[in-house]
C-alpha atoms as a PDB file:
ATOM      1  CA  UNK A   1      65.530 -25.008 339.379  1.00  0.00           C
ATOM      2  CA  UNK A   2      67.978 -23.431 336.707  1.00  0.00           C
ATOM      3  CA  UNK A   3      68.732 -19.491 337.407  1.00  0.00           C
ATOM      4  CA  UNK A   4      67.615 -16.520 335.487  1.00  0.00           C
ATOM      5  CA  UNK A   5      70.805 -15.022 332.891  1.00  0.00           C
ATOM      6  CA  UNK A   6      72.006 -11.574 334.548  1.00  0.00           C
ATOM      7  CA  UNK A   7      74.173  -9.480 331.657  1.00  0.00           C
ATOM      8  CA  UNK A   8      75.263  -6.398 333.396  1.00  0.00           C
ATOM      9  CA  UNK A   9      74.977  -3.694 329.948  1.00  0.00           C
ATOM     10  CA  UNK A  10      75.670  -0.686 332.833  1.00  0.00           C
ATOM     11  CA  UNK A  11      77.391  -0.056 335.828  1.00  0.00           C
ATOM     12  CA  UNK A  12      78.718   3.359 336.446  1.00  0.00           C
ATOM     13  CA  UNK A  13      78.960   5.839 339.503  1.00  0.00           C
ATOM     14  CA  UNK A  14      75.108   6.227 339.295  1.00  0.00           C
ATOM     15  CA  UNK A  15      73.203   3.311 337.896  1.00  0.00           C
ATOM     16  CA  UNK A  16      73.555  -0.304 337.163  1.00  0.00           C
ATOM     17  CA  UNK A  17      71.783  -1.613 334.121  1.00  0.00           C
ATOM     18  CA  UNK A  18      71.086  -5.571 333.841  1.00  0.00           C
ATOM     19  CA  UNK A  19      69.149  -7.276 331.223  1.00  0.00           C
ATOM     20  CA  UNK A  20      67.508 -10.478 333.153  1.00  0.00           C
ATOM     21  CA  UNK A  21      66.621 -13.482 330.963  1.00  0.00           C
ATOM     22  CA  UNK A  22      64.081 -16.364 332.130  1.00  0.00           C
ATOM     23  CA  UNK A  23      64.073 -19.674 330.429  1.00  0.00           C
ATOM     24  CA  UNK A  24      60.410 -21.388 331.906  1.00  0.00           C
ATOM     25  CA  UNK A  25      60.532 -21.684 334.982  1.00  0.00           C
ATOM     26  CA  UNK A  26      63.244 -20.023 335.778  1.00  0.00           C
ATOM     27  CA  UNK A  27      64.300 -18.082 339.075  1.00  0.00           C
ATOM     28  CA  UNK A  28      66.355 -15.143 340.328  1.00  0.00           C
ATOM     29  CA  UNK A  29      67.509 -16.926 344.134  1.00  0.00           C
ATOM     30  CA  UNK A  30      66.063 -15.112 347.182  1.00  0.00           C
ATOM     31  CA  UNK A  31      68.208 -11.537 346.727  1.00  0.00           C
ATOM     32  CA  UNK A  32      67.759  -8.201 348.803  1.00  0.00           C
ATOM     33  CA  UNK A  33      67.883  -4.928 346.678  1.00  0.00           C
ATOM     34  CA  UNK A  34      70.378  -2.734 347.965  1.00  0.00           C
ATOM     35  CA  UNK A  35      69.264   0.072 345.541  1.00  0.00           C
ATOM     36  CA  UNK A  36      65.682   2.146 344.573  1.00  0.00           C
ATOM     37  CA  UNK A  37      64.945  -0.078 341.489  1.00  0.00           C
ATOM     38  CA  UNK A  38      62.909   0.315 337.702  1.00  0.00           C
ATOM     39  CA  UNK A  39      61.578  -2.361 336.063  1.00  0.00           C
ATOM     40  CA  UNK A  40      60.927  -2.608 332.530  1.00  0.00           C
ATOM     41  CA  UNK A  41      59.096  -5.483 330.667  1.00  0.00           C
ATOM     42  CA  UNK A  42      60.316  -6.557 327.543  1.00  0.00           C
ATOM     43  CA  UNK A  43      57.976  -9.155 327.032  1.00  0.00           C
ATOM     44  CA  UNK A  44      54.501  -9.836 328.137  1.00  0.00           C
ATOM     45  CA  UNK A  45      54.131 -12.305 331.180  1.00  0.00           C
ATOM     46  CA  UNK A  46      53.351 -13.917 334.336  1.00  0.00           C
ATOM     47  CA  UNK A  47      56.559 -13.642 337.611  1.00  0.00           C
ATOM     48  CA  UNK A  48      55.714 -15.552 340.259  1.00  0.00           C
ATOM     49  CA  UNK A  49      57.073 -13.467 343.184  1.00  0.00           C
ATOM     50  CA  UNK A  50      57.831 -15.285 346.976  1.00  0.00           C
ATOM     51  CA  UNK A  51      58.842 -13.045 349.499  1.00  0.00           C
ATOM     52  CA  UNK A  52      58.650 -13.306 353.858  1.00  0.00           C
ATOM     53  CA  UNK A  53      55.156 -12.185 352.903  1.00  0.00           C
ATOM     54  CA  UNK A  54      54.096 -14.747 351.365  1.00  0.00           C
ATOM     55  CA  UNK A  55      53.485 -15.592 347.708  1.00  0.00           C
ATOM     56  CA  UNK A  56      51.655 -14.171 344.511  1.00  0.00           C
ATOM     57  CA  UNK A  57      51.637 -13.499 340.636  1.00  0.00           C
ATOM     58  CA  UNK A  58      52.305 -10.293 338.489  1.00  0.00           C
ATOM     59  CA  UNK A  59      51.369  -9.598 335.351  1.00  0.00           C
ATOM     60  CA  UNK A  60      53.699  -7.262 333.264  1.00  0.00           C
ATOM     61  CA  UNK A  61      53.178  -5.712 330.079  1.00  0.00           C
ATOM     62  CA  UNK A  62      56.181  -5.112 327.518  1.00  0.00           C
ATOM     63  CA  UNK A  63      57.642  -1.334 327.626  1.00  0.00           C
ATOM     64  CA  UNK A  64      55.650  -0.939 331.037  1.00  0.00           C
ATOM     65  CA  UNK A  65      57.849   0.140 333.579  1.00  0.00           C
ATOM     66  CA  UNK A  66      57.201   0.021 337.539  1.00  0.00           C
ATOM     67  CA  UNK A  67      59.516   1.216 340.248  1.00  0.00           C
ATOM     68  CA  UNK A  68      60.403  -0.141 343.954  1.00  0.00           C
ATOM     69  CA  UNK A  69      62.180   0.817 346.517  1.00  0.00           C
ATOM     70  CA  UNK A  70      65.682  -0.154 347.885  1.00  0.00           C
ATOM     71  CA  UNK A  71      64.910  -3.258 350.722  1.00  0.00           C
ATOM     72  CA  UNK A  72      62.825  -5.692 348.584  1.00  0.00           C
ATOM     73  CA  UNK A  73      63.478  -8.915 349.479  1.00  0.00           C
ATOM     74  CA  UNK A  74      62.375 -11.362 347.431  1.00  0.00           C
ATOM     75  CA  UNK A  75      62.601 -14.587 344.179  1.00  0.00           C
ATOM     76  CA  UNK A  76      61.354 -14.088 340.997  1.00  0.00           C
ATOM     77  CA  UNK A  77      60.414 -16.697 338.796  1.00  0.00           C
ATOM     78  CA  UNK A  78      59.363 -17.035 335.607  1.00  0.00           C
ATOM     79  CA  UNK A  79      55.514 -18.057 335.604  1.00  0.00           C
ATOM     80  CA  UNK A  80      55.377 -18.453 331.924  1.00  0.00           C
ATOM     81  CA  UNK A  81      55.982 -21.609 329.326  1.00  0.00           C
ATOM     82  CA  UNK A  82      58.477 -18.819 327.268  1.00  0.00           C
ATOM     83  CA  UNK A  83      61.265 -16.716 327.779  1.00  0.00           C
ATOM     84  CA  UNK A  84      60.526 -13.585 329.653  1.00  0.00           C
ATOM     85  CA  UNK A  85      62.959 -10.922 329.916  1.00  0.00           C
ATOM     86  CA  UNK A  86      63.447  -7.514 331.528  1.00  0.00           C
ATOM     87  CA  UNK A  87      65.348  -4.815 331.803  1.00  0.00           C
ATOM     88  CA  UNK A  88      66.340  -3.910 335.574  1.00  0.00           C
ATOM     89  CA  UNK A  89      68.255  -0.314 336.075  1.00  0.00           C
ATOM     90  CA  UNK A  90      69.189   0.251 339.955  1.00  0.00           C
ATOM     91  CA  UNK A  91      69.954   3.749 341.228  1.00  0.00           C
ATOM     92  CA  UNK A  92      73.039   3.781 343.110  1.00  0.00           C
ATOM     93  CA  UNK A  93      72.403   7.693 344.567  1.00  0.00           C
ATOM     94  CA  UNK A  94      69.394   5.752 346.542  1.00  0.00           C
ATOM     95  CA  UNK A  95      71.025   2.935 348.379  1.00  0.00           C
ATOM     96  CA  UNK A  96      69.039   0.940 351.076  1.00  0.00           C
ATOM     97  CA  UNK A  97      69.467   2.986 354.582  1.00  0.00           C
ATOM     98  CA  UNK A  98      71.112   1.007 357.424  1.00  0.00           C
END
């Protein structure tokens, strides 16, 4: 499976900012988020999300953002037969507790 394209535009004392790029078909790798996390769609898709939970689709809308909390465990992957790309900024002031 080829990887999603990570280009870090941020990273400062309080927020990392990473553009994510998809080719079809395209995953993430199981990763853990360390930090409180924002989401925003720049194109309109399909991720196909597997996490210990099990496994299940998402539909995101361009310029609509959505927000999780630090702990997610999880691979995205790129449902779609087109590039999908978002726009991930993580908040370093709310790192996962221990």
């Amino acid at each position: 499976m080829t990887l999603a394209v990570p280009t870090v535009q941020v990273d400062n004392e309080t927020s990392i900012v990473t553009e994510w790029r998809f080719s079809p078909g395209a995953n993430t790798g199981w990763h853990q988020h360390m930090y409180d996390y924002v989401v925003v769609p720049m194109t309109t898709g399909t991720l196909r999300l597997k996490s210990a939970d099990g496994e299940h689709e998402a539909e995101l809308v361009a310029g609509q953002a959505y927000y999780r909390q630090a702990g997610v465990e999880h691979d995205v992957i790129n449902a779609n037969d087109y590039e999908f790309v978002f726009v991930e900024v993580e908040l370093k002031d709310r790192p996962l507790s221990t």
